[in-house]
PDB file of N, CA and C in Angstrom:
ATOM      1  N   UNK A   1      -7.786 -19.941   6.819  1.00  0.00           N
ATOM      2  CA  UNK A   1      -8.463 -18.662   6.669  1.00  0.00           C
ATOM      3  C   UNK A   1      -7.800 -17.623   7.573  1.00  0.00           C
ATOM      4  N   UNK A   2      -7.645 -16.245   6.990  1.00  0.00           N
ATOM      5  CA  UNK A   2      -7.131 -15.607   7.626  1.00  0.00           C
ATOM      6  C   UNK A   2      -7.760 -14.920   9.136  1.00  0.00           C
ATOM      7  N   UNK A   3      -9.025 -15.157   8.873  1.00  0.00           N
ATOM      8  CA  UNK A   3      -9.812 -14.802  10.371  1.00  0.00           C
ATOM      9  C   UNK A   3      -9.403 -15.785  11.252  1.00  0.00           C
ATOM     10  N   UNK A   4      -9.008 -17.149  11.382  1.00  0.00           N
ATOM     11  CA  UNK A   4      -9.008 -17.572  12.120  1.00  0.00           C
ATOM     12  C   UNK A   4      -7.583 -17.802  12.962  1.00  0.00           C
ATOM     13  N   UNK A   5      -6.793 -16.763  12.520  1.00  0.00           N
ATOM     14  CA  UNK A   5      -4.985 -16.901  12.670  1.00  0.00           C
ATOM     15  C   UNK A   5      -4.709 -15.657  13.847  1.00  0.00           C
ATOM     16  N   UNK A   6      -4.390 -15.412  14.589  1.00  0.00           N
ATOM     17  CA  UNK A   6      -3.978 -14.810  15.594  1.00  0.00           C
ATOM     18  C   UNK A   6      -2.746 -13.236  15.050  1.00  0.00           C
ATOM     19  N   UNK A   7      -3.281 -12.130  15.210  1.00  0.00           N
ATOM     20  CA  UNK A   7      -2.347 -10.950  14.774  1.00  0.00           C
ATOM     21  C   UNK A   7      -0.702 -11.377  14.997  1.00  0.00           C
ATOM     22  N   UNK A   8      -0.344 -10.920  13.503  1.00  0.00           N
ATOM     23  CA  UNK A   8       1.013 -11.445  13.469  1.00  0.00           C
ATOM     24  C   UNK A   8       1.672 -10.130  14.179  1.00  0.00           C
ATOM     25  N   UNK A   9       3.406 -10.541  14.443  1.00  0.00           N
ATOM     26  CA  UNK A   9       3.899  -8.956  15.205  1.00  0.00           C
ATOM     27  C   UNK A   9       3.655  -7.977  14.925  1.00  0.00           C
ATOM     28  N   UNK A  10       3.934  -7.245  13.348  1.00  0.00           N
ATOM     29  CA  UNK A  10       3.405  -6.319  12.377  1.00  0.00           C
ATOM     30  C   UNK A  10       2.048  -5.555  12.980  1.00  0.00           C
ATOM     31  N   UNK A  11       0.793  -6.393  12.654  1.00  0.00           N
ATOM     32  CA  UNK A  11      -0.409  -6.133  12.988  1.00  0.00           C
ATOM     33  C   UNK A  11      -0.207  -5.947  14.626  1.00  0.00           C
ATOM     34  N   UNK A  12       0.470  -6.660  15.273  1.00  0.00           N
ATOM     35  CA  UNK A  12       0.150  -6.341  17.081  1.00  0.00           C
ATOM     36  C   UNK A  12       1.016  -4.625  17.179  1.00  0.00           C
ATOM     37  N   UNK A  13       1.592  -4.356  16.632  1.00  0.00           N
ATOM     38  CA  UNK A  13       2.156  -2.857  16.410  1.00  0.00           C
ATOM     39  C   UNK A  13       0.577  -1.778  16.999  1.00  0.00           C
ATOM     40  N   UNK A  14       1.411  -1.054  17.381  1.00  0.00           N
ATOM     41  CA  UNK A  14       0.112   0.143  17.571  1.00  0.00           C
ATOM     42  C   UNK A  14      -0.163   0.986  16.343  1.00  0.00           C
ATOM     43  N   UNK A  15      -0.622   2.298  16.464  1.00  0.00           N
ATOM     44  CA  UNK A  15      -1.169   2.951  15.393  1.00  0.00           C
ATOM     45  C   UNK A  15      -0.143   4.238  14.792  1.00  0.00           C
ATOM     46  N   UNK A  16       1.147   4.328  15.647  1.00  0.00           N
ATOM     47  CA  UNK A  16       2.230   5.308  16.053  1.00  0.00           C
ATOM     48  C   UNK A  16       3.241   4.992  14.932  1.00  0.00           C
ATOM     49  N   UNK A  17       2.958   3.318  15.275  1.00  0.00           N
ATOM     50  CA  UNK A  17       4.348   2.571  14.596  1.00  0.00           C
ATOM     51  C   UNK A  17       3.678   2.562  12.990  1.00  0.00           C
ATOM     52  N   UNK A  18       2.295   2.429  12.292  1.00  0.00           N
ATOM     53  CA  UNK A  18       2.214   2.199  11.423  1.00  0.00           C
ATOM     54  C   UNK A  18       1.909   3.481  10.531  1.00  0.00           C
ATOM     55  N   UNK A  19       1.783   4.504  11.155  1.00  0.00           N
ATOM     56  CA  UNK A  19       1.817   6.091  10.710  1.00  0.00           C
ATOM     57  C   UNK A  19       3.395   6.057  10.592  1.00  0.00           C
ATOM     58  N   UNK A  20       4.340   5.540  11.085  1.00  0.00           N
ATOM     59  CA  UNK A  20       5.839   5.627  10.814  1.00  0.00           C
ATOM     60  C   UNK A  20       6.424   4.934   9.601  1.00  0.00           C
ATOM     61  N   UNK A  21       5.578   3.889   9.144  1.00  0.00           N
ATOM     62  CA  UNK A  21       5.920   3.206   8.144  1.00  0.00           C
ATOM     63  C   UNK A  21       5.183   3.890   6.711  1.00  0.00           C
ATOM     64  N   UNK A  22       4.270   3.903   6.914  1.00  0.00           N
ATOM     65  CA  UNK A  22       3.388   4.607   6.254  1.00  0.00           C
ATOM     66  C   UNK A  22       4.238   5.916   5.689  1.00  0.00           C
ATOM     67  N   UNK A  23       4.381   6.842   6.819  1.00  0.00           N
ATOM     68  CA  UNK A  23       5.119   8.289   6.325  1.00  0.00           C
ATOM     69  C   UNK A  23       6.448   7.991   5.049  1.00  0.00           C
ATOM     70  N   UNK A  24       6.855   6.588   5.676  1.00  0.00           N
ATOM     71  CA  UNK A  24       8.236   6.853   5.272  1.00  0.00           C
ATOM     72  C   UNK A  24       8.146   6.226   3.616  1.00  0.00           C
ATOM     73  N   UNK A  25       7.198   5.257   3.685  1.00  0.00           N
ATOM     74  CA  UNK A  25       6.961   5.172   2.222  1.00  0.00           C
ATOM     75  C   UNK A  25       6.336   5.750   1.502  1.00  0.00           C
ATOM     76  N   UNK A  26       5.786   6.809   1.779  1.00  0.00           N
ATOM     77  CA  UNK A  26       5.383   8.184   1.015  1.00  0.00           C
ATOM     78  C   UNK A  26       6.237   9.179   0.571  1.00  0.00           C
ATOM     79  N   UNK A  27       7.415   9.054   1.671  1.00  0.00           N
ATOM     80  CA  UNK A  27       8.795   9.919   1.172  1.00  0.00           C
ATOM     81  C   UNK A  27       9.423   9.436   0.073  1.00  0.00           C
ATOM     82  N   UNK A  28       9.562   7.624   0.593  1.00  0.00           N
ATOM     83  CA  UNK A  28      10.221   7.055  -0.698  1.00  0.00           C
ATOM     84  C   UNK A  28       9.721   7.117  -1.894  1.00  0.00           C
ATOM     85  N   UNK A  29       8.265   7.421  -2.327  1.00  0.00           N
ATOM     86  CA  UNK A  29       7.435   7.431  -3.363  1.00  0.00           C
ATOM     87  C   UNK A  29       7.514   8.753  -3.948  1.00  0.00           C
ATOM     88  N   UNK A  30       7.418   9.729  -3.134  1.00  0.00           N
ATOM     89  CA  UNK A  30       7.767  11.060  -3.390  1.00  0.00           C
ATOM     90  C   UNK A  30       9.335  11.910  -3.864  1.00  0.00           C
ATOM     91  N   UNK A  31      10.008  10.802  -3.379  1.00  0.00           N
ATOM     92  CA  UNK A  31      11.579  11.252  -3.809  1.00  0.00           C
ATOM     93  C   UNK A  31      11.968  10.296  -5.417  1.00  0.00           C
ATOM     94  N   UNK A  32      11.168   9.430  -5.584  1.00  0.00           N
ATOM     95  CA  UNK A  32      11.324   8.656  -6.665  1.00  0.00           C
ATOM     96  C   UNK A  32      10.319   8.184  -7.425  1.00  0.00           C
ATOM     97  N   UNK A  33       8.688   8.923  -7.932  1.00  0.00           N
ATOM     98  CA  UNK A  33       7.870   8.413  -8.308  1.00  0.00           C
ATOM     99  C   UNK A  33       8.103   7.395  -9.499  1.00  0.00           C
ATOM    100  N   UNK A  34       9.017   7.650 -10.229  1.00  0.00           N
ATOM    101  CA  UNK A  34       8.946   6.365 -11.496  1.00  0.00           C
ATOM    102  C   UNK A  34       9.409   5.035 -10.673  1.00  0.00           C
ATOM    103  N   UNK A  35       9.767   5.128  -9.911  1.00  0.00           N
ATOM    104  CA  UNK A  35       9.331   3.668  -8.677  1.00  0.00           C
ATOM    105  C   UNK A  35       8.791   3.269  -7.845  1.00  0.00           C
ATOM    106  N   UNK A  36       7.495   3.897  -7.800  1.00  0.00           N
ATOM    107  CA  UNK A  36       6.494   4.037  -6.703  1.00  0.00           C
ATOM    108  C   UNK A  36       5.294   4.579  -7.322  1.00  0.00           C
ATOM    109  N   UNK A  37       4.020   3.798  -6.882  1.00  0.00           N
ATOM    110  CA  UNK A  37       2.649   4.411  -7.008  1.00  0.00           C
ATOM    111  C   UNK A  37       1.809   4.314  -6.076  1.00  0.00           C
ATOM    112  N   UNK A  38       1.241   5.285  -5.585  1.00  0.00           N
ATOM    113  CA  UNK A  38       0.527   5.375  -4.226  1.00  0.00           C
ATOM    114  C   UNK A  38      -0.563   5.651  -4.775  1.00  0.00           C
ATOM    115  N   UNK A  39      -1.858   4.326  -3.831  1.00  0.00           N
ATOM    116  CA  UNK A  39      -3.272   4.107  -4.940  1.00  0.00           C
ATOM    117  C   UNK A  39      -3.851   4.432  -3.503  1.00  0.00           C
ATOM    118  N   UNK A  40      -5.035   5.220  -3.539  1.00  0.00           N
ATOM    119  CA  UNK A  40      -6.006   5.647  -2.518  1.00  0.00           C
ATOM    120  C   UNK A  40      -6.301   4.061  -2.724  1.00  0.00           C
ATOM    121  N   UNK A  41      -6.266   3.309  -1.189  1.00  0.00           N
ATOM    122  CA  UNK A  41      -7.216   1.660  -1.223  1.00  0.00           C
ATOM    123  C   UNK A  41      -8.669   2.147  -1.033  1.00  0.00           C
ATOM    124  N   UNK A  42      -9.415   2.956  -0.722  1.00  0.00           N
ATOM    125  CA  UNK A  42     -10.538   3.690  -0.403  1.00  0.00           C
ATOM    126  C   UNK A  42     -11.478   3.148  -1.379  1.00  0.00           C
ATOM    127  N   UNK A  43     -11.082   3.320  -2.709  1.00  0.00           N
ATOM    128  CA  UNK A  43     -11.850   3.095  -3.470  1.00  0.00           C
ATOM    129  C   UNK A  43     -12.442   1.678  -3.710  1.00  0.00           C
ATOM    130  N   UNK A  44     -13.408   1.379  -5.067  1.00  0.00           N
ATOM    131  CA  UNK A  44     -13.566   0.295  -4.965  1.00  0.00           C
ATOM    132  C   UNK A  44     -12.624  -0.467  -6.003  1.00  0.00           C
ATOM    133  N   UNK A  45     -12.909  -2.103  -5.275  1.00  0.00           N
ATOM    134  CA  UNK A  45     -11.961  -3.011  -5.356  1.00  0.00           C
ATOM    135  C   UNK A  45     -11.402  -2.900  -7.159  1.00  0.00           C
ATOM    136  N   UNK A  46     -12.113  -2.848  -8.071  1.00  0.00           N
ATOM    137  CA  UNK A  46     -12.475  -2.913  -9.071  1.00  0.00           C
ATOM    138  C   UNK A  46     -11.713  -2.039  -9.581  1.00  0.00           C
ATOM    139  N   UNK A  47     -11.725  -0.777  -8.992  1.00  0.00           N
ATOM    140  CA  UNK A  47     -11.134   0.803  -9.314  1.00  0.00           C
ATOM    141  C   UNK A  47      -9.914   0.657  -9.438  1.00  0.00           C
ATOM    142  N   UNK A  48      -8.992  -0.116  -8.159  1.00  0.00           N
ATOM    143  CA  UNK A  48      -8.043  -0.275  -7.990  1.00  0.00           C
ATOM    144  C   UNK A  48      -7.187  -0.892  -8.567  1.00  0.00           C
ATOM    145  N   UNK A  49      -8.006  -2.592  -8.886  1.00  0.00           N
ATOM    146  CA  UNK A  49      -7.340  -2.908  -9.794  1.00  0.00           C
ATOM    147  C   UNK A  49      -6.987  -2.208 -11.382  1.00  0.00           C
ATOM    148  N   UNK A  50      -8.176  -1.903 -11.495  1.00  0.00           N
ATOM    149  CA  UNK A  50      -7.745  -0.887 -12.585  1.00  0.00           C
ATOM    150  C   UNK A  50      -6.577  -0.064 -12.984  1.00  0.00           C
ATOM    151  N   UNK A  51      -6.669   0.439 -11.642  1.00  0.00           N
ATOM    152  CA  UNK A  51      -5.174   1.573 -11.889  1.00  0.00           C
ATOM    153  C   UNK A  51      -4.152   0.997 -11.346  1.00  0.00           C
ATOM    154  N   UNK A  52      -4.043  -0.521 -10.821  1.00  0.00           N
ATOM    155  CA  UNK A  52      -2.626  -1.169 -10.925  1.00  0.00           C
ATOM    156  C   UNK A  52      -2.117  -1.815 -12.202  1.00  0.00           C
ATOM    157  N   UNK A  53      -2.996  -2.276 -12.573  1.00  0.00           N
ATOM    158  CA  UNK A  53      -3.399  -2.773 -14.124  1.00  0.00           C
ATOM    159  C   UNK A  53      -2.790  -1.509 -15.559  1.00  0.00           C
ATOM    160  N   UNK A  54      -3.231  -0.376 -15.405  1.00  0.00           N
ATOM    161  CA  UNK A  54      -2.828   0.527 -16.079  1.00  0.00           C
ATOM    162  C   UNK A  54      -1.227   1.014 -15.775  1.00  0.00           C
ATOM    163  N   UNK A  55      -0.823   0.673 -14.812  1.00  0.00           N
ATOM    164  CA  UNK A  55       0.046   1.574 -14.746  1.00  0.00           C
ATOM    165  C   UNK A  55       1.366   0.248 -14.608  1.00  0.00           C
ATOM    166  N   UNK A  56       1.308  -0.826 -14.698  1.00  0.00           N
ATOM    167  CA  UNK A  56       2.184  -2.043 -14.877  1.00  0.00           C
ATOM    168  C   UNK A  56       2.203  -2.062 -16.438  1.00  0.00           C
ATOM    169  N   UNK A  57       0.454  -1.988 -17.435  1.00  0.00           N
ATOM    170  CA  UNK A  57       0.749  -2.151 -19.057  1.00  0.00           C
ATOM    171  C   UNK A  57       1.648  -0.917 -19.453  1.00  0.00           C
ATOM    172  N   UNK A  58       1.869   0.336 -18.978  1.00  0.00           N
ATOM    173  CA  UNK A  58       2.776   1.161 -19.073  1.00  0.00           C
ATOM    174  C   UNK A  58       3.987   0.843 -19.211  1.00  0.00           C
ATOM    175  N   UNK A  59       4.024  -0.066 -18.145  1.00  0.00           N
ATOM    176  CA  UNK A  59       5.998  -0.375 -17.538  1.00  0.00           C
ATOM    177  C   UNK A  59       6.338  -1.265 -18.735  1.00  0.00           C
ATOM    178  N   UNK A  60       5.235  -2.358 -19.573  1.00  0.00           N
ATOM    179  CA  UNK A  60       5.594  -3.117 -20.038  1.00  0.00           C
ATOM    180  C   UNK A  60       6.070  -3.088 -21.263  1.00  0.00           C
TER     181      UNK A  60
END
């Protein structure tokens, strides 16, 4: 189970480093959207799948 596993390096990162990763794959998504889709996770679980679901039967 994943609760019971100790933060891998990634996760031990601060909040600096993951606003850096974050930014930069928004650029990459933004300089090339027909290879990239950026899904608000906010929503619900259900929602989401939805619109990964829709937008893969597209590709296919």
């Amino acid at each position: 189970d994943a609760a019971d596993k100790p933060f891998d390096r990634l996760e031990a990162e601060k909040d600096d480093f993951h606003a850096r990763v974050r930014d930069a794959y928004l650029a990459l998504a933004a300089a090339e959207p027909h290879r990239f889709l950026v899904i608000d996770a906010a929503g619900a679980p259900d929602d989401i799948a939805a619109t990964v679901r829709a937008r893969v039967a597209a590709l296919l």
